[in-house]
C-alpha atoms as a PDB file:
ATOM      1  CA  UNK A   1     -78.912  71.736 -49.879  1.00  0.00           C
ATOM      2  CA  UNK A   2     -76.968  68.739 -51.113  1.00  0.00           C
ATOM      3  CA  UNK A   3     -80.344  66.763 -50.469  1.00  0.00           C
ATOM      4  CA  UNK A   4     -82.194  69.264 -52.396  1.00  0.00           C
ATOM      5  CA  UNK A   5     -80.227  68.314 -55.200  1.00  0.00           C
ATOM      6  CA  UNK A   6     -80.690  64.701 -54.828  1.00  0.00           C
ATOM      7  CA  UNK A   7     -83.991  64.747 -54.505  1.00  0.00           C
ATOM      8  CA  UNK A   8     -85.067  67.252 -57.582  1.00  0.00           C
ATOM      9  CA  UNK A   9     -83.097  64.551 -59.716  1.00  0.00           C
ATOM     10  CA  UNK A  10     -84.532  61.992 -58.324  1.00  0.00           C
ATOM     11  CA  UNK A  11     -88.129  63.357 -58.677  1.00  0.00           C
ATOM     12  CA  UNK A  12     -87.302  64.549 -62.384  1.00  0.00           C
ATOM     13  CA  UNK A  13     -86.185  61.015 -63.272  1.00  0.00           C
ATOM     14  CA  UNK A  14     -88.659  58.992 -61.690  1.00  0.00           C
ATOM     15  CA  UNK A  15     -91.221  61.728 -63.665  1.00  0.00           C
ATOM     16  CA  UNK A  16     -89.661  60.589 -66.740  1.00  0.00           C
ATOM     17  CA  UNK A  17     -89.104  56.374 -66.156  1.00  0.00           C
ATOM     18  CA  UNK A  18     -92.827  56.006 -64.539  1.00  0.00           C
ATOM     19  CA  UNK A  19     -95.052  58.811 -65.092  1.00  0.00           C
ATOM     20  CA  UNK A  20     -98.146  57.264 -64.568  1.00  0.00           C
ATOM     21  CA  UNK A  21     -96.925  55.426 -61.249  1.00  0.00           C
ATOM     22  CA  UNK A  22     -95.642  58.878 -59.977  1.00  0.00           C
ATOM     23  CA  UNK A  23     -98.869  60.451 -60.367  1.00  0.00           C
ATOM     24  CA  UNK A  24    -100.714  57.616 -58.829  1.00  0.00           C
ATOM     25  CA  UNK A  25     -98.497  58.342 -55.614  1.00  0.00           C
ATOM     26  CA  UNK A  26     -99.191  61.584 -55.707  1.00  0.00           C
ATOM     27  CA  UNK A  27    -102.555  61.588 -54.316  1.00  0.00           C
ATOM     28  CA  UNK A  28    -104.274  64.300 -51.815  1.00  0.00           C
ATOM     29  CA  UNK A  29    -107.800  62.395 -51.281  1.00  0.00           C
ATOM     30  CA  UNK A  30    -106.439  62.036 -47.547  1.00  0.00           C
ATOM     31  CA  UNK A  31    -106.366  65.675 -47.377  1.00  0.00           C
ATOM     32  CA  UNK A  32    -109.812  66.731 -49.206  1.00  0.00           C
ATOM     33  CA  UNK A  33    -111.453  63.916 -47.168  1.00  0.00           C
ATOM     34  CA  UNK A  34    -109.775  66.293 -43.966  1.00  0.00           C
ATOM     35  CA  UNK A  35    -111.107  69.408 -45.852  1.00  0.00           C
ATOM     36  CA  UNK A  36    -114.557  68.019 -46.256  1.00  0.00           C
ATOM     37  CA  UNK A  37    -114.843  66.631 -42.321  1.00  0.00           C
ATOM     38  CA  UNK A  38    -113.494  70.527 -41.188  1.00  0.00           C
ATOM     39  CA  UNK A  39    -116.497  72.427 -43.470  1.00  0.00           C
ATOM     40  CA  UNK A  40    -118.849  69.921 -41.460  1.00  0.00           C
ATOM     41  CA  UNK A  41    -117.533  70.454 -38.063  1.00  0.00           C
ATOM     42  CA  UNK A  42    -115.151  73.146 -38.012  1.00  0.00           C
ATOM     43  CA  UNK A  43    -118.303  75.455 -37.567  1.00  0.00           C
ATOM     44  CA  UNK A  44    -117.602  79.497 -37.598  1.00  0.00           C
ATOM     45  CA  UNK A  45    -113.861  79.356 -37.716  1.00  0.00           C
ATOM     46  CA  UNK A  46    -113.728  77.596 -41.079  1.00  0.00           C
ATOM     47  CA  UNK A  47    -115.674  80.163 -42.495  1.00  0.00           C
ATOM     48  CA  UNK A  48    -113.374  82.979 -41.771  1.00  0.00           C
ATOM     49  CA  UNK A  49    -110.934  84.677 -44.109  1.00  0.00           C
ATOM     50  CA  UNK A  50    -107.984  82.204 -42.695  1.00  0.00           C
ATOM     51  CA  UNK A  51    -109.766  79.570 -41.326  1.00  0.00           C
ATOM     52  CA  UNK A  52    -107.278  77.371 -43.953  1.00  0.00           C
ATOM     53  CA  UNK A  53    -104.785  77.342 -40.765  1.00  0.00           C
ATOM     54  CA  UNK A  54    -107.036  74.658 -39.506  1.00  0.00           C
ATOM     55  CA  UNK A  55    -106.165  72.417 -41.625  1.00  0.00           C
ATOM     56  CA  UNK A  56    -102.741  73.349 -42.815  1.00  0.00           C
ATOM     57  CA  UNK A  57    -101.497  73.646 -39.233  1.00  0.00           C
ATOM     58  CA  UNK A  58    -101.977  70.249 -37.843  1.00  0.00           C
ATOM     59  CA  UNK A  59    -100.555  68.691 -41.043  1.00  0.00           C
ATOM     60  CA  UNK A  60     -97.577  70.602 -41.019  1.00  0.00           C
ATOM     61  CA  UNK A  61     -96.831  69.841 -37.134  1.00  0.00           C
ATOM     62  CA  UNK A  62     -96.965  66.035 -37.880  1.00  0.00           C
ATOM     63  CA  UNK A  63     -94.891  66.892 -40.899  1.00  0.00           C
ATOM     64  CA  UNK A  64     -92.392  68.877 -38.443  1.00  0.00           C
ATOM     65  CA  UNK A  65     -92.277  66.673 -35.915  1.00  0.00           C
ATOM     66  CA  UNK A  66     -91.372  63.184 -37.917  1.00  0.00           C
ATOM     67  CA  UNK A  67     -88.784  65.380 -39.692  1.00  0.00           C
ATOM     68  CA  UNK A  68     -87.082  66.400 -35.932  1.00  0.00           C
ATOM     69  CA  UNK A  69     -87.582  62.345 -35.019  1.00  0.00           C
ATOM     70  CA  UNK A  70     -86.168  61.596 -37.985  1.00  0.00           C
ATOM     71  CA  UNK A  71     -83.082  63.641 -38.584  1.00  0.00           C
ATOM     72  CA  UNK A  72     -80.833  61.378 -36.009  1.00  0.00           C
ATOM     73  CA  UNK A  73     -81.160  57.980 -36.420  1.00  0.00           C
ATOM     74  CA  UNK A  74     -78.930  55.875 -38.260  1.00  0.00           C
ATOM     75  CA  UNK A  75     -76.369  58.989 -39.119  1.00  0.00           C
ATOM     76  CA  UNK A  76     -79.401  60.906 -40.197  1.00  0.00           C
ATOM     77  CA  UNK A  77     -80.102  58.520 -43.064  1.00  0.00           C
ATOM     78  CA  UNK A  78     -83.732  57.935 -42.109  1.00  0.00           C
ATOM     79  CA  UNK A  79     -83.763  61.442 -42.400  1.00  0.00           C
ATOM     80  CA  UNK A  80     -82.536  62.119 -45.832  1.00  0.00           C
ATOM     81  CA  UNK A  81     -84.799  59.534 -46.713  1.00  0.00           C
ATOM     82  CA  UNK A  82     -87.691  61.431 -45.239  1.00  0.00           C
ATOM     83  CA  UNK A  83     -86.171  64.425 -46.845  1.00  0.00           C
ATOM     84  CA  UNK A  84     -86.533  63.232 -50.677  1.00  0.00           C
ATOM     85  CA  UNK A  85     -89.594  60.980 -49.765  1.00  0.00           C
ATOM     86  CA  UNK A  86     -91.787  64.240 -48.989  1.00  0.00           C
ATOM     87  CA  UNK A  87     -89.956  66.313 -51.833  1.00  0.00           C
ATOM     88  CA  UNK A  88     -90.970  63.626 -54.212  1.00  0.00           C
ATOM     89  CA  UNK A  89     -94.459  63.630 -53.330  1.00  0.00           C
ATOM     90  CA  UNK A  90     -94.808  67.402 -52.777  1.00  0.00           C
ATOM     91  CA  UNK A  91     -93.311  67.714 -56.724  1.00  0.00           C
ATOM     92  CA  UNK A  92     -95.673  67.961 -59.322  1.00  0.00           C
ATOM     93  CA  UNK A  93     -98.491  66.155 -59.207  1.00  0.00           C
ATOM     94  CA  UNK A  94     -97.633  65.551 -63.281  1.00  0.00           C
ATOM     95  CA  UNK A  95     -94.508  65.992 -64.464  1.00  0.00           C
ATOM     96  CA  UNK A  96     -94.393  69.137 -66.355  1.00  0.00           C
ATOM     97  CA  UNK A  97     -91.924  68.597 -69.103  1.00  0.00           C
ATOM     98  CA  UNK A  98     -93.607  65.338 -69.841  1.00  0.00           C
ATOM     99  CA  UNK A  99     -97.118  67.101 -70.179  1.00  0.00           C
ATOM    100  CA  UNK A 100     -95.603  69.749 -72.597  1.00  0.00           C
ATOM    101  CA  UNK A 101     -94.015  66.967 -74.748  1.00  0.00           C
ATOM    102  CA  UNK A 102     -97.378  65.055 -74.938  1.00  0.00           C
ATOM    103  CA  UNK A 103     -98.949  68.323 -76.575  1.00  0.00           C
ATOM    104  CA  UNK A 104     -95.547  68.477 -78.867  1.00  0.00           C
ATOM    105  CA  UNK A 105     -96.283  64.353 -80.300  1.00  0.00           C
ATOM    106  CA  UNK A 106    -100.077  64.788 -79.972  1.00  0.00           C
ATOM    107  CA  UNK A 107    -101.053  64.099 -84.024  1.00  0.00           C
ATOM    108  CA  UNK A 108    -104.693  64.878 -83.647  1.00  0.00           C
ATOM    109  CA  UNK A 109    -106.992  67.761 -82.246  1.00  0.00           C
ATOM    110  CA  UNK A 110    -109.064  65.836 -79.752  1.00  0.00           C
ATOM    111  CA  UNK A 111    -105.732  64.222 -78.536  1.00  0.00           C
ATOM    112  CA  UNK A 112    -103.589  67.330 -78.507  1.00  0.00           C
ATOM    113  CA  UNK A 113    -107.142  69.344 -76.610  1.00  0.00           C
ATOM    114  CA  UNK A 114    -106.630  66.523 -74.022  1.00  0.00           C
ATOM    115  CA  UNK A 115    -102.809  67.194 -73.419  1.00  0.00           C
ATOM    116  CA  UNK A 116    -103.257  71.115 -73.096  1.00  0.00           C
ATOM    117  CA  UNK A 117    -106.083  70.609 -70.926  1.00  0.00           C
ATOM    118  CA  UNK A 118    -103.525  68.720 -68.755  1.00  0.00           C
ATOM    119  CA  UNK A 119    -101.671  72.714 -68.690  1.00  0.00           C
ATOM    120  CA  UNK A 120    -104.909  74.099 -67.153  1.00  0.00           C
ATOM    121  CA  UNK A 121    -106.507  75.506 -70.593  1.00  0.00           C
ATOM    122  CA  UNK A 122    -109.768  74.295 -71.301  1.00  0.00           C
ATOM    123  CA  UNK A 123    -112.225  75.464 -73.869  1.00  0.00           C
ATOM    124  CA  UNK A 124    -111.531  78.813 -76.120  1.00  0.00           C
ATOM    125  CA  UNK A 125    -108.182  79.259 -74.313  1.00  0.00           C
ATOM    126  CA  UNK A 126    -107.215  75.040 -75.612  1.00  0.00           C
ATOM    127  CA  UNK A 127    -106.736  76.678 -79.109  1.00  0.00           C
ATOM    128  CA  UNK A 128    -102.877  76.617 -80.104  1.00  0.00           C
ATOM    129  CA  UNK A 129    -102.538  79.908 -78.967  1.00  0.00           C
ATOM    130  CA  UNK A 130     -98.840  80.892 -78.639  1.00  0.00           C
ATOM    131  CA  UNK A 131     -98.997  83.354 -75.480  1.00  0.00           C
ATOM    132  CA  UNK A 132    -101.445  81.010 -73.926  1.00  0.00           C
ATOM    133  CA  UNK A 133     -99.369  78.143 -73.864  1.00  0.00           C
ATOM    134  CA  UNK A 134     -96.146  80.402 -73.204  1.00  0.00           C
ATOM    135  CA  UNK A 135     -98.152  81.435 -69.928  1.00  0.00           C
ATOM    136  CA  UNK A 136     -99.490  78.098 -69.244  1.00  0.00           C
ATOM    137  CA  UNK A 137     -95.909  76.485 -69.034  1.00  0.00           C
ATOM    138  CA  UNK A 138     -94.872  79.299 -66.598  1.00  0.00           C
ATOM    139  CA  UNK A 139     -97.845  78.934 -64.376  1.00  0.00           C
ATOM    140  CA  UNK A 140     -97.505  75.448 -64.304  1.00  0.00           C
ATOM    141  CA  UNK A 141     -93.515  75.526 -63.811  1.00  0.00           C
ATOM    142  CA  UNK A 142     -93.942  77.838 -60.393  1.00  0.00           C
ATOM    143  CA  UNK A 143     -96.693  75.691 -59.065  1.00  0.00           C
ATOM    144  CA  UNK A 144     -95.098  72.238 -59.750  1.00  0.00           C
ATOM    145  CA  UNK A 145     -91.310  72.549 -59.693  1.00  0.00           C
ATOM    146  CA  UNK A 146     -90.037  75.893 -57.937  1.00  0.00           C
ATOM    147  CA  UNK A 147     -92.873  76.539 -55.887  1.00  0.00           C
ATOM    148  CA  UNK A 148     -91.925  73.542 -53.837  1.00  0.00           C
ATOM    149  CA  UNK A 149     -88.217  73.360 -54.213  1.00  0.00           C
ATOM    150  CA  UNK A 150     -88.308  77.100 -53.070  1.00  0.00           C
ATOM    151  CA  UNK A 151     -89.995  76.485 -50.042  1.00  0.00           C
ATOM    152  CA  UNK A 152     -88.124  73.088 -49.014  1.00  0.00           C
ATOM    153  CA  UNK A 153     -84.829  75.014 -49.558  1.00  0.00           C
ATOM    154  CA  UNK A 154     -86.485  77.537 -46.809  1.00  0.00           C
ATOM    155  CA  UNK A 155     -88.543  75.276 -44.680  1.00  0.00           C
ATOM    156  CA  UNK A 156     -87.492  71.374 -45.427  1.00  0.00           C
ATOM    157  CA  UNK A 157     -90.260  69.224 -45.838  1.00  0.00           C
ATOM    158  CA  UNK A 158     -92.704  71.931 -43.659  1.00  0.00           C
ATOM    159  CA  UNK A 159     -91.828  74.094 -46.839  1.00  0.00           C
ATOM    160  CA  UNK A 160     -92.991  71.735 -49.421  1.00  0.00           C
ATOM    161  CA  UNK A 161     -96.001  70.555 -47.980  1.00  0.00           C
ATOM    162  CA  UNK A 162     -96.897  73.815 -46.973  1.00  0.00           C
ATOM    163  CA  UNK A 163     -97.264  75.464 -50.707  1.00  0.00           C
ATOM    164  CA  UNK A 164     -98.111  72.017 -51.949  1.00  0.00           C
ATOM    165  CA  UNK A 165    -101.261  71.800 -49.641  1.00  0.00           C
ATOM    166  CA  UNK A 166    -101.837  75.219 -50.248  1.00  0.00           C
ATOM    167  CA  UNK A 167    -102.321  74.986 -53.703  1.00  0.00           C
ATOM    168  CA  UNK A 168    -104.396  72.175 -53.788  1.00  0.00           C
ATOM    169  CA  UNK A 169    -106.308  73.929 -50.929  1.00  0.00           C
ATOM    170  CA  UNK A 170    -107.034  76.771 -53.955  1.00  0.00           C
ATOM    171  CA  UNK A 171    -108.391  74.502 -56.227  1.00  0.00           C
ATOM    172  CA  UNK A 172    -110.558  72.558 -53.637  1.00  0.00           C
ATOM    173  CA  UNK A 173    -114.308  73.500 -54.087  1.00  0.00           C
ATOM    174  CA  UNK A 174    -115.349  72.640 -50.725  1.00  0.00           C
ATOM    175  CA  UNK A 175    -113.988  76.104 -49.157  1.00  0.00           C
ATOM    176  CA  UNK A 176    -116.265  78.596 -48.102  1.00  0.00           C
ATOM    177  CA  UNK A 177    -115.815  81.972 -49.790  1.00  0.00           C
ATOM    178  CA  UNK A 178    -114.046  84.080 -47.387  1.00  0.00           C
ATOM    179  CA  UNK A 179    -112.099  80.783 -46.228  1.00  0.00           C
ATOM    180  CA  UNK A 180    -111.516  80.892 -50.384  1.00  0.00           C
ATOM    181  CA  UNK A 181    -109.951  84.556 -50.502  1.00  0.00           C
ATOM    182  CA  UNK A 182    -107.811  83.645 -47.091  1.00  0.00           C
ATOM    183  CA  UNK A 183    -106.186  80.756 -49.212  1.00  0.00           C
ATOM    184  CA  UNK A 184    -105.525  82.801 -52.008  1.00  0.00           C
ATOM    185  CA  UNK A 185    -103.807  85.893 -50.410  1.00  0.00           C
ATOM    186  CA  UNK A 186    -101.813  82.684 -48.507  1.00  0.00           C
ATOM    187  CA  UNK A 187    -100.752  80.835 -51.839  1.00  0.00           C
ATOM    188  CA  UNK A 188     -99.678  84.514 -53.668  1.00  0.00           C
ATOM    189  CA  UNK A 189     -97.527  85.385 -50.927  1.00  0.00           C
ATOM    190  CA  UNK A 190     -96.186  81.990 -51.289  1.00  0.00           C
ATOM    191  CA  UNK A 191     -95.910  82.489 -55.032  1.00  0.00           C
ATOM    192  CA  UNK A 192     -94.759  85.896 -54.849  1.00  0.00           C
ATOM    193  CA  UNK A 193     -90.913  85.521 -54.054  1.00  0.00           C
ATOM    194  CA  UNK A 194     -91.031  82.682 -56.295  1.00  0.00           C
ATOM    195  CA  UNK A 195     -91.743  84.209 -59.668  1.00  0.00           C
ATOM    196  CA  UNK A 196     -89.468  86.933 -58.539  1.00  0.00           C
ATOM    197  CA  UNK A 197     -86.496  84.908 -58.306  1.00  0.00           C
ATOM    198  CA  UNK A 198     -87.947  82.890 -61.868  1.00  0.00           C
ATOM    199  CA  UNK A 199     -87.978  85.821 -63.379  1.00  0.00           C
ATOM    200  CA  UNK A 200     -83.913  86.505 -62.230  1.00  0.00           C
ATOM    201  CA  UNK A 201     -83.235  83.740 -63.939  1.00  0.00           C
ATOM    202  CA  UNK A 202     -85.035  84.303 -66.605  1.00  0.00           C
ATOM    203  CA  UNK A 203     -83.085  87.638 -67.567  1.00  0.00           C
ATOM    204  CA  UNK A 204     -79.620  85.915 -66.897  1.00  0.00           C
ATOM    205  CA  UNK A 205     -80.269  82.816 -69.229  1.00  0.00           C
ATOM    206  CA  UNK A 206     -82.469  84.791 -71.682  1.00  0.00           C
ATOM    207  CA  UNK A 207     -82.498  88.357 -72.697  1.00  0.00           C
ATOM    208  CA  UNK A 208     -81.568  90.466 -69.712  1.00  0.00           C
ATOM    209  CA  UNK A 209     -83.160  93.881 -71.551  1.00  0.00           C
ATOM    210  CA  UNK A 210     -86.168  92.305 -72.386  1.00  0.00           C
ATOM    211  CA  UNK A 211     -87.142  90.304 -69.215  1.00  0.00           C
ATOM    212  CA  UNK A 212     -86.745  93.088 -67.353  1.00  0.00           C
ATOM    213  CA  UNK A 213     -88.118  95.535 -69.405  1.00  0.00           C
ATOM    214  CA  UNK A 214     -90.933  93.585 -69.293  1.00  0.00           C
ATOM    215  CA  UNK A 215     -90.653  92.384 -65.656  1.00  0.00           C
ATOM    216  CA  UNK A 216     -90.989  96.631 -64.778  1.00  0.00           C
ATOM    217  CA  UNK A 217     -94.161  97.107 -67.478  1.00  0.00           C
ATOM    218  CA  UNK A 218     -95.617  94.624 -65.246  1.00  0.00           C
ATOM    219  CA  UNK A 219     -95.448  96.031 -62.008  1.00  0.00           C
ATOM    220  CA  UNK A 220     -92.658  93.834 -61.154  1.00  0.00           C
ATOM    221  CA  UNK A 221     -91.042  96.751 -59.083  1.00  0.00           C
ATOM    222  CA  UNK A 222     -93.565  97.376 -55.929  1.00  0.00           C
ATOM    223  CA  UNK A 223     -94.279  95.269 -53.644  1.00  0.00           C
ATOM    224  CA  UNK A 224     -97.854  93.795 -53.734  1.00  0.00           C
ATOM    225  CA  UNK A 225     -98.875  90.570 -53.803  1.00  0.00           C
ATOM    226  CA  UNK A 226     -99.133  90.052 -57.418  1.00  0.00           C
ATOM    227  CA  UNK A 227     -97.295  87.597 -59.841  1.00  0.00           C
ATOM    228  CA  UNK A 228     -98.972  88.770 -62.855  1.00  0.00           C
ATOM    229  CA  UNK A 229     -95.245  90.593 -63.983  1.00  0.00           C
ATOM    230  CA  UNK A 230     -94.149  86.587 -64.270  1.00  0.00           C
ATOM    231  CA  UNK A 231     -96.167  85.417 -67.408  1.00  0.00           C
ATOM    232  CA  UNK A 232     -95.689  89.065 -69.108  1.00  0.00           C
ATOM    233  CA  UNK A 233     -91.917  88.841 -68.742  1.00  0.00           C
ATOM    234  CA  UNK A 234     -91.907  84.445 -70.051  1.00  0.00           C
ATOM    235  CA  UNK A 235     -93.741  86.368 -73.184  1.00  0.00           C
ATOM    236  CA  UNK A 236     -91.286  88.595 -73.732  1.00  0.00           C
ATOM    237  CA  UNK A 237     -88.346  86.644 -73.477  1.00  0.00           C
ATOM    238  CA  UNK A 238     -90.122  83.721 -75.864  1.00  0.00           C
ATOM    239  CA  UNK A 239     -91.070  86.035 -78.714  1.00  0.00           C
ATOM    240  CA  UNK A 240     -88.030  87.791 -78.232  1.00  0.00           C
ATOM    241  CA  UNK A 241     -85.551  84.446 -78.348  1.00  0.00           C
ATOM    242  CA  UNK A 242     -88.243  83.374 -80.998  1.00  0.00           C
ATOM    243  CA  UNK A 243     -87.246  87.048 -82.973  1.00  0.00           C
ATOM    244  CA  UNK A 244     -83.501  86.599 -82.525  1.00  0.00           C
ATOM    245  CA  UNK A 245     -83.457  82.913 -83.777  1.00  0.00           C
ATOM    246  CA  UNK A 246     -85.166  83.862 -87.143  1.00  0.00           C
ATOM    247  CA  UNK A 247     -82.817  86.968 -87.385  1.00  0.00           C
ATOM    248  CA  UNK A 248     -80.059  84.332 -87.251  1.00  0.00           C
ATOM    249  CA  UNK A 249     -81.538  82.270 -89.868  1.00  0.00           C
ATOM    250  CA  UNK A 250     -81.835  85.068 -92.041  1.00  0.00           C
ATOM    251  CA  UNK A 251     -78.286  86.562 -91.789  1.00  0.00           C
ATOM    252  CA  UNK A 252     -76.589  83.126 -92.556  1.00  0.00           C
ATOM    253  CA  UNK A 253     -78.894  83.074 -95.963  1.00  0.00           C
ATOM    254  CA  UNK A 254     -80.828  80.166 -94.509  1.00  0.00           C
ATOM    255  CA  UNK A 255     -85.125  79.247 -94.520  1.00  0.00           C
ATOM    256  CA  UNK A 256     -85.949  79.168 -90.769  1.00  0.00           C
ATOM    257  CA  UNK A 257     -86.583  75.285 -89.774  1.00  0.00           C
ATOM    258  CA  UNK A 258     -90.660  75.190 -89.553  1.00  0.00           C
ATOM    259  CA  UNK A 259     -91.410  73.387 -85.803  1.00  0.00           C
ATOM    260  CA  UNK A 260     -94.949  72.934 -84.578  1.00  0.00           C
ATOM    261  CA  UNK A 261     -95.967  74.874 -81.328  1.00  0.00           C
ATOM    262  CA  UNK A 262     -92.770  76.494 -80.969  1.00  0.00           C
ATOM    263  CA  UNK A 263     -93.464  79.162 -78.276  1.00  0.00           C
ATOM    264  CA  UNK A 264     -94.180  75.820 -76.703  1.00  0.00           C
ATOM    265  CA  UNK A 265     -90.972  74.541 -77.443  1.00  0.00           C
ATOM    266  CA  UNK A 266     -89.339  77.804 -76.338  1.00  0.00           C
ATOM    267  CA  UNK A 267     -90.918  78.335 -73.443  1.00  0.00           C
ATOM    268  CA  UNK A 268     -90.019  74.883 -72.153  1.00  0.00           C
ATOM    269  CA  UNK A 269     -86.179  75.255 -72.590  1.00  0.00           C
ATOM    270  CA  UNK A 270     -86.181  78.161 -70.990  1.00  0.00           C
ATOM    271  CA  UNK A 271     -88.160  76.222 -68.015  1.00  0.00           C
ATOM    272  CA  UNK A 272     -84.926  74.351 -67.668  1.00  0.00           C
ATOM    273  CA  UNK A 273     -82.975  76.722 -68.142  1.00  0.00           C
ATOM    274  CA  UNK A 274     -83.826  78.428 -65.308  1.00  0.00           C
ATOM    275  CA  UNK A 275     -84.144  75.173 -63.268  1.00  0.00           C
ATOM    276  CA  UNK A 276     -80.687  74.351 -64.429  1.00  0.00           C
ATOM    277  CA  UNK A 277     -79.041  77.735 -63.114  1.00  0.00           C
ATOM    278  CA  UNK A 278     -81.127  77.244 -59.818  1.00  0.00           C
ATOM    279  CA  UNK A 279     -79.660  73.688 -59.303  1.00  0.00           C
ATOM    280  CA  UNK A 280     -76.204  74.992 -60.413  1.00  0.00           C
ATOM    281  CA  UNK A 281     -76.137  77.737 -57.767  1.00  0.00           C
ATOM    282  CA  UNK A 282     -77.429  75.444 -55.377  1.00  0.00           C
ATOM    283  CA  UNK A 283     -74.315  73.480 -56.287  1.00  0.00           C
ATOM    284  CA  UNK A 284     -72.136  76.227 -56.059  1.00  0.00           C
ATOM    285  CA  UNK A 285     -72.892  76.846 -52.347  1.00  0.00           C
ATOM    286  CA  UNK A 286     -73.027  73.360 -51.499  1.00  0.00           C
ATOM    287  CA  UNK A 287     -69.358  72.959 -53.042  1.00  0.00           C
ATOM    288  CA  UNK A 288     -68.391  76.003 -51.086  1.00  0.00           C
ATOM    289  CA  UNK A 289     -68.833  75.072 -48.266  1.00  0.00           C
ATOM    290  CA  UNK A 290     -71.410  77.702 -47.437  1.00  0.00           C
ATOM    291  CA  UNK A 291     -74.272  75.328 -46.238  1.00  0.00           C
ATOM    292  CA  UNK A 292     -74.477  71.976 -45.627  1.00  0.00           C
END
């Protein structure tokens, strides 16, 4: 857990120092080129619904196997190093908080169009629509920060390469279509306990009523394979926080500061908010003595 710790700091600062050098790194042509040579020789098994374990599961033994090699020598250095290495690369591939501020200090359209697209909203949803980008943020914050540290925490580096390669397996065009749906159910049920435990912490650094309230209106309660409840309950808690801070401005007499994009703002403090609490409880069990 301790490494955990290490590493998310380390990935969050190098994010911030060298963006465009991280992101360079952070490079899966290796695994579309494997991706493209299965759908040409894989034959009848690629085509089936999970026909994705072909090319997860040998990845993830080489993965498994350096990190058992690698756990002993030199007092398990080489290890930690291993450890942090795949975090790092697993993390992301853009840093999220450094997209979000280039939409925040974009002065024109055509640049600021170019920084949400970076979110994942292109065309009619690029407008600077509030609950778009409140969404956007979310979506992006489970598939490029807890996503991965969820799954290392579980797994080690078999965790993070395993929803990291899943994700990008998602988005790859070259899958066939019930290879496609396979992928999907595989990545949701990755996501699922995820945005569950997001939207925890969510309700204890926000508004407990209103995440929740929200989290149940969204089928957050029953157990399907569905993280819809997640960007319904970030909405909630923005406009809500959004509500409360203009209340506050009111009562003391005062002409509520005008920001630009400031769901956008919102919704990125509570990002790290709830990134923050994870890392602190993380700490918390390290300190105790509860894992190693």
């Amino acid at each position: 857990m301790s490494i955990t710790l290490v590493a998310v700091v380390l990935a969050l600062v190098l994010g911030h120092v060298a963006p465009t050098l991280v992101a360079s790194l952070r490079r899966y042509a290796w695994y579309d080129a494997w991706l493209h040579w299965l759908g040409e020789s894989a034959g009848g098994a690629w085509q089936a619904r999970y026909g994705i374990a072909l090319a997860l599961v040998p990845v993830l033994l080489v993965v498994a196997l350096l990190q058992g090699l690698l756990d002993g020598p030199v007092y398990g250095l080489v290890g930690l190093l291993f450890d942090i290495a795949v975090l790092v690369y697993a993390w992301g591939p853009r840093d999220l908080d450094v997209d979000v501020e280039a939409v925040i200090d974009a002065h024109d359209a055509p640049s600021r169009r170019a920084a949400i697209a970076r979110l994942g909203l292109t065309g009619e949803t690029a407008a600077l629509d509030g609950p778009a980008l409140v969404e956007a943020v979310f979506a992006n914050a489970l598939r490029r920060w807890f996503g991965v540290l969820f799954w290392f925490l579980l797994l080690g580096p078999v965790g993070a390469m395993l929803y990291r390669l899943a994700v990008h397996s998602r988005a790859s065009e070259v899958l066939p279509e019930q290879n496609r749906r396979g992928t999907q159910v595989l990545t949701t049920a990755l996501e699922w306990p995820v945005a569950q435990l997001m939207t925890l912490a969510m309700a204890l650094v926000g508004n407990f009523d209103t995440v929740f309230t929200a989290w149940r209106e969204a089928g957050g309660t029953r157990f399907r394979l569905d993280t819809g409840f997640l960007p319904h309950a970030a909405r909630a808690s923005v406009r809500g926080e959004l509500a409360e801070e203009a209340e506050e401005y009111a009562e003391e007499g005062m002409v509520q500061a005008m920001r630009d994009l400031p769901e956008l703002r919102d919704a990125m403090s509570l990002v790290w908010r709830i990134l923050l609490l994870w890392l602190a409880t993380l700490a918390v069990f390290v300190i105790g003595g509860w894992v190693s």
